[in-house]
PDB file of N, CA and C in Angstrom:
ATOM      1  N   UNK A   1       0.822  -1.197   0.000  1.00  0.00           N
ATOM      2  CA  UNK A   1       0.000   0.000   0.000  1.00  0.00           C
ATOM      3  C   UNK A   1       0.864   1.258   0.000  1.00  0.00           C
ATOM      4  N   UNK A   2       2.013   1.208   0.759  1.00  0.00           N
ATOM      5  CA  UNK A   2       3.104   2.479   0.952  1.00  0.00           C
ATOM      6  C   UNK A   2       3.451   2.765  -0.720  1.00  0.00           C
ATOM      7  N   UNK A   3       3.603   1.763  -1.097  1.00  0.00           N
ATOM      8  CA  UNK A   3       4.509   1.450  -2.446  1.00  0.00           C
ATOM      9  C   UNK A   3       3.424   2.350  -3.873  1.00  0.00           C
ATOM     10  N   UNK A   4       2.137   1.939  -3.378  1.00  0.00           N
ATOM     11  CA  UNK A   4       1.139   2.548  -4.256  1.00  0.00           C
ATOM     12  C   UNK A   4       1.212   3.966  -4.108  1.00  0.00           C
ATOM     13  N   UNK A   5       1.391   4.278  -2.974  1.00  0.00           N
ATOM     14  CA  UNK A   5       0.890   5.351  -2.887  1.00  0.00           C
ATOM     15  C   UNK A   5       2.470   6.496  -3.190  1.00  0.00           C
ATOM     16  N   UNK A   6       3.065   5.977  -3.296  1.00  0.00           N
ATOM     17  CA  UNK A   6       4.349   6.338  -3.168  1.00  0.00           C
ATOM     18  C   UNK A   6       4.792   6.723  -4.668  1.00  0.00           C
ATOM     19  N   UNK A   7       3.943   5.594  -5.609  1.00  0.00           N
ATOM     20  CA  UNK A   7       3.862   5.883  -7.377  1.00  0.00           C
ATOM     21  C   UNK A   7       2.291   7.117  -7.571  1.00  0.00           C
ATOM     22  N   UNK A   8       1.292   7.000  -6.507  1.00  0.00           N
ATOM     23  CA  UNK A   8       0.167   7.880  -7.074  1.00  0.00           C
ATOM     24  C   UNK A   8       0.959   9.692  -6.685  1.00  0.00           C
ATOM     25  N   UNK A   9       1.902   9.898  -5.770  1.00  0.00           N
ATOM     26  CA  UNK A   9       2.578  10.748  -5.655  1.00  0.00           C
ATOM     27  C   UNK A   9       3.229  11.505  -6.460  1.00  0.00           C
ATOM     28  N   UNK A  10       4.065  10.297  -6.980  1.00  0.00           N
ATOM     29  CA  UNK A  10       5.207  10.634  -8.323  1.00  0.00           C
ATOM     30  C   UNK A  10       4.193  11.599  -9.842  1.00  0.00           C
ATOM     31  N   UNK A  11       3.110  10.443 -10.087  1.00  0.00           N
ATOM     32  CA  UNK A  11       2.476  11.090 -11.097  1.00  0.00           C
ATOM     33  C   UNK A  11       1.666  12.050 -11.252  1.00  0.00           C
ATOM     34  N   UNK A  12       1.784  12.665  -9.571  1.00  0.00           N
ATOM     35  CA  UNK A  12       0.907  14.335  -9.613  1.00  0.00           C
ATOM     36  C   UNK A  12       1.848  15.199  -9.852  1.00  0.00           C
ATOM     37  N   UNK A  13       2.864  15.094 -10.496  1.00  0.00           N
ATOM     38  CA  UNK A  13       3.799  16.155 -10.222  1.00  0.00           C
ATOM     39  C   UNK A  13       3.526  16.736 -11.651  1.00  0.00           C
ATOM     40  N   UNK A  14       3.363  18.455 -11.508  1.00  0.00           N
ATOM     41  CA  UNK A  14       3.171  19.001 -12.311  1.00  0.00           C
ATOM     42  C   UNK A  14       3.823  19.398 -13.407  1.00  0.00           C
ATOM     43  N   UNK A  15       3.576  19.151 -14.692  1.00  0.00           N
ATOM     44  CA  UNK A  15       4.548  19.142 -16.274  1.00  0.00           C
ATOM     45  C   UNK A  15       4.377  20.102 -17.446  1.00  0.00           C
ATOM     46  N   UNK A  16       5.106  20.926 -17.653  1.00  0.00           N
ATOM     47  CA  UNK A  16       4.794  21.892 -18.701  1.00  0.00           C
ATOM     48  C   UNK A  16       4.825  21.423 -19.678  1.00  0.00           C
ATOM     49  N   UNK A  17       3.577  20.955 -21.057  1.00  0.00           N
ATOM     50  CA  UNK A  17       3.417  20.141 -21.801  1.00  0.00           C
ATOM     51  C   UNK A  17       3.597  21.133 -23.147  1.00  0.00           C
ATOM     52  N   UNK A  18       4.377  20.792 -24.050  1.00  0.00           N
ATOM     53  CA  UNK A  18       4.528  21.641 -25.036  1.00  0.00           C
ATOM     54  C   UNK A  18       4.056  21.024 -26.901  1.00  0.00           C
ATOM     55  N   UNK A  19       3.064  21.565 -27.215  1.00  0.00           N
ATOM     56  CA  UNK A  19       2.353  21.652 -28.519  1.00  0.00           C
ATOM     57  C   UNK A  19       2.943  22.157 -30.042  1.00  0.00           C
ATOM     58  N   UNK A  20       2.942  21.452 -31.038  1.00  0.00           N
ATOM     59  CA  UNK A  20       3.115  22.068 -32.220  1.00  0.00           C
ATOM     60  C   UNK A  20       1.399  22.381 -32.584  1.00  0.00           C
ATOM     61  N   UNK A  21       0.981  22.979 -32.545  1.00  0.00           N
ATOM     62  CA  UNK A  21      -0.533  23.306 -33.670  1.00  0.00           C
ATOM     63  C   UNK A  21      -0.335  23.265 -34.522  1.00  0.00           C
ATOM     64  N   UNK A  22      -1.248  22.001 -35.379  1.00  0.00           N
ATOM     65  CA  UNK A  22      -1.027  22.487 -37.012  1.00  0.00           C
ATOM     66  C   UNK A  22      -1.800  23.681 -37.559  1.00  0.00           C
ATOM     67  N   UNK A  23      -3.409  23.912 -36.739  1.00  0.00           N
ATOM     68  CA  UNK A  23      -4.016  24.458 -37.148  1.00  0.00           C
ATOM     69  C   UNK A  23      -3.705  25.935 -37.374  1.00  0.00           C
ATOM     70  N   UNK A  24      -2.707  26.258 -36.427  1.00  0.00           N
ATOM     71  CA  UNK A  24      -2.369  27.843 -36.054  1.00  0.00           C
ATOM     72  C   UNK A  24      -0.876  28.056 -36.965  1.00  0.00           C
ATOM     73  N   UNK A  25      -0.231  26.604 -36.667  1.00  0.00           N
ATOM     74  CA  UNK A  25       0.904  26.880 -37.360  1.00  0.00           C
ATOM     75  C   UNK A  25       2.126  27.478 -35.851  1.00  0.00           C
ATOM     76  N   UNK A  26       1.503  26.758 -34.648  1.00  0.00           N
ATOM     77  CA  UNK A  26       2.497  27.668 -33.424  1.00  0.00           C
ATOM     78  C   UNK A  26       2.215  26.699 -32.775  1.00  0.00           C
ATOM     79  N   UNK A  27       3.444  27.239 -31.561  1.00  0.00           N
ATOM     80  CA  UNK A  27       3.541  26.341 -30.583  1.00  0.00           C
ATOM     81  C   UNK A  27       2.886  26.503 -29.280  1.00  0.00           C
ATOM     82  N   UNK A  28       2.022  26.151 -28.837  1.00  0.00           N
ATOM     83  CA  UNK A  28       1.344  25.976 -27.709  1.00  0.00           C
ATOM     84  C   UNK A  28       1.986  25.047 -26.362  1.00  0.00           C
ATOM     85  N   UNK A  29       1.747  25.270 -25.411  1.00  0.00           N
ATOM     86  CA  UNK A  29       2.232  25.187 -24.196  1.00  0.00           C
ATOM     87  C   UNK A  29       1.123  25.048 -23.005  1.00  0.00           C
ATOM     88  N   UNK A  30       1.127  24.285 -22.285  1.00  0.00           N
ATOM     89  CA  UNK A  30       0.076  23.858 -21.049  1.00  0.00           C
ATOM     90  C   UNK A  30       1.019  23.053 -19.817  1.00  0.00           C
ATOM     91  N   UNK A  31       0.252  23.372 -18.872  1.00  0.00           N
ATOM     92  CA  UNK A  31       0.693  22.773 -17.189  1.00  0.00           C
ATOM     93  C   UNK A  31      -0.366  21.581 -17.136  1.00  0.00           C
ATOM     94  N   UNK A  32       0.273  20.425 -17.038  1.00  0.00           N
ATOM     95  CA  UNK A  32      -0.661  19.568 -16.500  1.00  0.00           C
ATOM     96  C   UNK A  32       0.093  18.377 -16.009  1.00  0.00           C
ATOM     97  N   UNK A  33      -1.128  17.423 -15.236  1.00  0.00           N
ATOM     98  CA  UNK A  33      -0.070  16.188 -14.762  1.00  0.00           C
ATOM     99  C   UNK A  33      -0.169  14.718 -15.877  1.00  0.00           C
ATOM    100  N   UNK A  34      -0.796  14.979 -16.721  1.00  0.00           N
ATOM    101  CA  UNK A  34      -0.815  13.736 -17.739  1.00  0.00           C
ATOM    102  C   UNK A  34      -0.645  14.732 -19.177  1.00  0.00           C
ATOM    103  N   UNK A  35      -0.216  14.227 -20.448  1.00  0.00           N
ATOM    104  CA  UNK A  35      -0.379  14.302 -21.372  1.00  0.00           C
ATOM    105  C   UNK A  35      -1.963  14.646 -21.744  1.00  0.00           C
ATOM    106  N   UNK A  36      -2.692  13.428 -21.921  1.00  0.00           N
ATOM    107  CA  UNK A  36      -4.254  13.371 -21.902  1.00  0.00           C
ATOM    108  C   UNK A  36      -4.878  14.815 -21.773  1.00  0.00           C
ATOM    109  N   UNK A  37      -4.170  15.064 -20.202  1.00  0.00           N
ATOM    110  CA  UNK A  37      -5.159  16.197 -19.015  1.00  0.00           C
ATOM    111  C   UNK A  37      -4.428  17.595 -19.908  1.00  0.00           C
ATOM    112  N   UNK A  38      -3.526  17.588 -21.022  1.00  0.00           N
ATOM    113  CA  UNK A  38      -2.941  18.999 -21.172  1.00  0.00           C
ATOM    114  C   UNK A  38      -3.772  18.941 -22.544  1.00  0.00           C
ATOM    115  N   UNK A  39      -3.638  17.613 -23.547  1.00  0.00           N
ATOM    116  CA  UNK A  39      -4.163  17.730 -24.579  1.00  0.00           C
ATOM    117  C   UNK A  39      -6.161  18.219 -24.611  1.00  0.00           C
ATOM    118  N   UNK A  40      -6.363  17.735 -23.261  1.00  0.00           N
ATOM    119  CA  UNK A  40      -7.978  18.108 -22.690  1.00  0.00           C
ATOM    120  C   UNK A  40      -8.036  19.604 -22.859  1.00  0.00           C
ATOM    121  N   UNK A  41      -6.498  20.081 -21.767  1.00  0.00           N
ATOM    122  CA  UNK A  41      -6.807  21.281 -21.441  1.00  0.00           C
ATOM    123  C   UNK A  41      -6.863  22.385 -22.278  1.00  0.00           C
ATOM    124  N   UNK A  42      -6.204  21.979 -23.438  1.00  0.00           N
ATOM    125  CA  UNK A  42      -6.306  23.038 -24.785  1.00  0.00           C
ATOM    126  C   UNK A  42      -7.320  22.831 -25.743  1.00  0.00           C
ATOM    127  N   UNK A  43      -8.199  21.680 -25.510  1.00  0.00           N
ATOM    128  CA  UNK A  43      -8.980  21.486 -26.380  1.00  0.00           C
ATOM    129  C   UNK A  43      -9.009  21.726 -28.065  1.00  0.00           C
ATOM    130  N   UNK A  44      -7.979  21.119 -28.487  1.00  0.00           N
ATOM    131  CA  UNK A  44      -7.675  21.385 -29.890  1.00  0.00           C
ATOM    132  C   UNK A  44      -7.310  19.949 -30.184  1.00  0.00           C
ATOM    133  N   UNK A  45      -7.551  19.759 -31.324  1.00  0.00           N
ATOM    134  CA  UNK A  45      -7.625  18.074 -32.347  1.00  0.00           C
ATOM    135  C   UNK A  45      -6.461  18.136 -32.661  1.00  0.00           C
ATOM    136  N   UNK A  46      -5.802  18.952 -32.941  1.00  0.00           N
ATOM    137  CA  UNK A  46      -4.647  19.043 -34.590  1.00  0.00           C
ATOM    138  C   UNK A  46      -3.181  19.337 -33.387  1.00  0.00           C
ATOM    139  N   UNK A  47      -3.024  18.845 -32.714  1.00  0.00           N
ATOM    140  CA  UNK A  47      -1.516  18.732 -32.108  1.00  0.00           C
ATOM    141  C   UNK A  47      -0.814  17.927 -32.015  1.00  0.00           C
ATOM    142  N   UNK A  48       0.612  18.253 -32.442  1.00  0.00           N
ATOM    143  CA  UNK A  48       1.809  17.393 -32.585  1.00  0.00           C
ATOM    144  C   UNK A  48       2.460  17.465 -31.145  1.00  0.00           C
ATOM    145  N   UNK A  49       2.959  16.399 -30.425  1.00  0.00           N
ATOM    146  CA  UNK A  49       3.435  16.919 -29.271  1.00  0.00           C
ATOM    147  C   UNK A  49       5.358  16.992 -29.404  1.00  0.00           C
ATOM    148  N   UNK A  50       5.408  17.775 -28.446  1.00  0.00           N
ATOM    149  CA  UNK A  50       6.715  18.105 -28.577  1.00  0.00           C
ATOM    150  C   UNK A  50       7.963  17.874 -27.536  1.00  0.00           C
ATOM    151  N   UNK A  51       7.625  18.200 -26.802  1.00  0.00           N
ATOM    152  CA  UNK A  51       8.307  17.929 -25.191  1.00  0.00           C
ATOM    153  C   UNK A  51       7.190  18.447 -23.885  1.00  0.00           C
ATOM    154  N   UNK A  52       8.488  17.771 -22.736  1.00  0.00           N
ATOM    155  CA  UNK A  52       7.457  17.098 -21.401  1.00  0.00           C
ATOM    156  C   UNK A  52       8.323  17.588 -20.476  1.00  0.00           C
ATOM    157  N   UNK A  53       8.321  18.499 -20.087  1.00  0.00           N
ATOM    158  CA  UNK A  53       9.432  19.318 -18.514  1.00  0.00           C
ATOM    159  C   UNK A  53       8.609  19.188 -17.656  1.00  0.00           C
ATOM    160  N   UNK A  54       9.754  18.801 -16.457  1.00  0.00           N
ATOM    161  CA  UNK A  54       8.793  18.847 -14.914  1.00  0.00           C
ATOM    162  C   UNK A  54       9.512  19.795 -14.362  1.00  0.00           C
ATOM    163  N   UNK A  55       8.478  20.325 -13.457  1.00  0.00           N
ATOM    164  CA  UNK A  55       8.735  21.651 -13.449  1.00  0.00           C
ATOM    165  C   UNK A  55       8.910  21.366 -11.516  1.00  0.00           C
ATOM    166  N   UNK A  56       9.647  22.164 -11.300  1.00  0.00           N
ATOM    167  CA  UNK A  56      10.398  21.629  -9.725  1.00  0.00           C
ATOM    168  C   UNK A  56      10.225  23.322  -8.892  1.00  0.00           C
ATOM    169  N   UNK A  57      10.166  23.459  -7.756  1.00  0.00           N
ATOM    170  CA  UNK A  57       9.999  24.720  -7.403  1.00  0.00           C
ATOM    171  C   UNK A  57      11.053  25.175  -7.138  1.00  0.00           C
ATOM    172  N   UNK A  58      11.587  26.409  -7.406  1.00  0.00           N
ATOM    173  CA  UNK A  58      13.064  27.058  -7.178  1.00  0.00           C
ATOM    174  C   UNK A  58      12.924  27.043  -5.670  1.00  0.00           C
ATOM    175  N   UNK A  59      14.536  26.687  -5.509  1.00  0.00           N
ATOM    176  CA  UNK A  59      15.442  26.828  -4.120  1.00  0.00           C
ATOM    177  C   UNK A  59      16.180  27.335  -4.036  1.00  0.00           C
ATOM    178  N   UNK A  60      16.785  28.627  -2.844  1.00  0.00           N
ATOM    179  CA  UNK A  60      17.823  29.240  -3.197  1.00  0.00           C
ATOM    180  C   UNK A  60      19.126  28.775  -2.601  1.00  0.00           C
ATOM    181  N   UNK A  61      20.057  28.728  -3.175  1.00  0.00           N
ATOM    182  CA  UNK A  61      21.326  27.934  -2.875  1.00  0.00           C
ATOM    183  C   UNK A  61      21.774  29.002  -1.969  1.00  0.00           C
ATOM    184  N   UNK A  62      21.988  28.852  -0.201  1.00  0.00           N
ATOM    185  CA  UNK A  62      22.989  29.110   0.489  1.00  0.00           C
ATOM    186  C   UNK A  62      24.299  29.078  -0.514  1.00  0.00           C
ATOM    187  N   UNK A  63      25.056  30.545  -0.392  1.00  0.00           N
ATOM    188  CA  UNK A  63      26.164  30.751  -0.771  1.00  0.00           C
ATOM    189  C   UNK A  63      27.862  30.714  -0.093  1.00  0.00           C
ATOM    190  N   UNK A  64      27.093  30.596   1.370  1.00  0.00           N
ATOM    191  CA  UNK A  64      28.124  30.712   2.629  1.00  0.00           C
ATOM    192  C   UNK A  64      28.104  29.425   2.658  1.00  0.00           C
ATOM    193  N   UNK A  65      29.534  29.226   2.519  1.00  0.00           N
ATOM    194  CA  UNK A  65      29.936  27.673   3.471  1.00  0.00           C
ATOM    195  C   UNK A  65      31.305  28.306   4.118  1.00  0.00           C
ATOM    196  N   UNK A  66      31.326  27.528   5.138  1.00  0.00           N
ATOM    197  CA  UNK A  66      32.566  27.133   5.956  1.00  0.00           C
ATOM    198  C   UNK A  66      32.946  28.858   6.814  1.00  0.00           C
ATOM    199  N   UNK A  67      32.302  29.528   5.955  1.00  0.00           N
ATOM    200  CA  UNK A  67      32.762  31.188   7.069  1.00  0.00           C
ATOM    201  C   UNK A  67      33.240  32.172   5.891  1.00  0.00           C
ATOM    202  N   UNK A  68      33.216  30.899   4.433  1.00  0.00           N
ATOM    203  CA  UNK A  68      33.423  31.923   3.225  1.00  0.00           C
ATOM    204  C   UNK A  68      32.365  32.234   2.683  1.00  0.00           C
ATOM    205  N   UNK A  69      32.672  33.376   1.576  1.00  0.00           N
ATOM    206  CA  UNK A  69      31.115  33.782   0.485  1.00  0.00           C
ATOM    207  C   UNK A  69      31.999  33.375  -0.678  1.00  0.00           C
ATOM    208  N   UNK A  70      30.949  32.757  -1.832  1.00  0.00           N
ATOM    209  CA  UNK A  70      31.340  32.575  -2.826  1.00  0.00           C
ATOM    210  C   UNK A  70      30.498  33.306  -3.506  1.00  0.00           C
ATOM    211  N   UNK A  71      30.974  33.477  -4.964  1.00  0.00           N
ATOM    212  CA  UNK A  71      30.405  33.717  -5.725  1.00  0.00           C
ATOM    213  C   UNK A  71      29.855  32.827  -6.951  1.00  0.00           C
TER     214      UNK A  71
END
């Protein structure tokens, strides 16, 4: 059960889904957690898909270690 739930986790993670339109002739772009749920979310027939980024929330890197600053 840990194990399930541990994969239903993984696949909520949110993905910037990126579109060729034939109809427009451009590239379209959507946030979603499935393919399916982005191709839903634009509601358009005529798309080529293109790429699949997961999108991670920025962290800011501590620059101080040891008593130094880096750059």
């Amino acid at each position: 059960m840990l194990e399930m739930n541990y994969k239903e986790k993984i696949s909520q993670v949110i993905k910037l889904f990126k579109f060729y339109d034939l109809s427009t002739a451009q590239v379209v772009q959507t946030t979603a957690t499935t393919e399916r749920q982005a191709r839903k979310n634009l509601g358009k027939q005529s798309l080529i898909f293109i790429a699949r980024i997961r999108l991670h929330p920025i962290v800011e890197r501590s620059r101080n270690w040891g008593g130094y600053i880096h750059d």
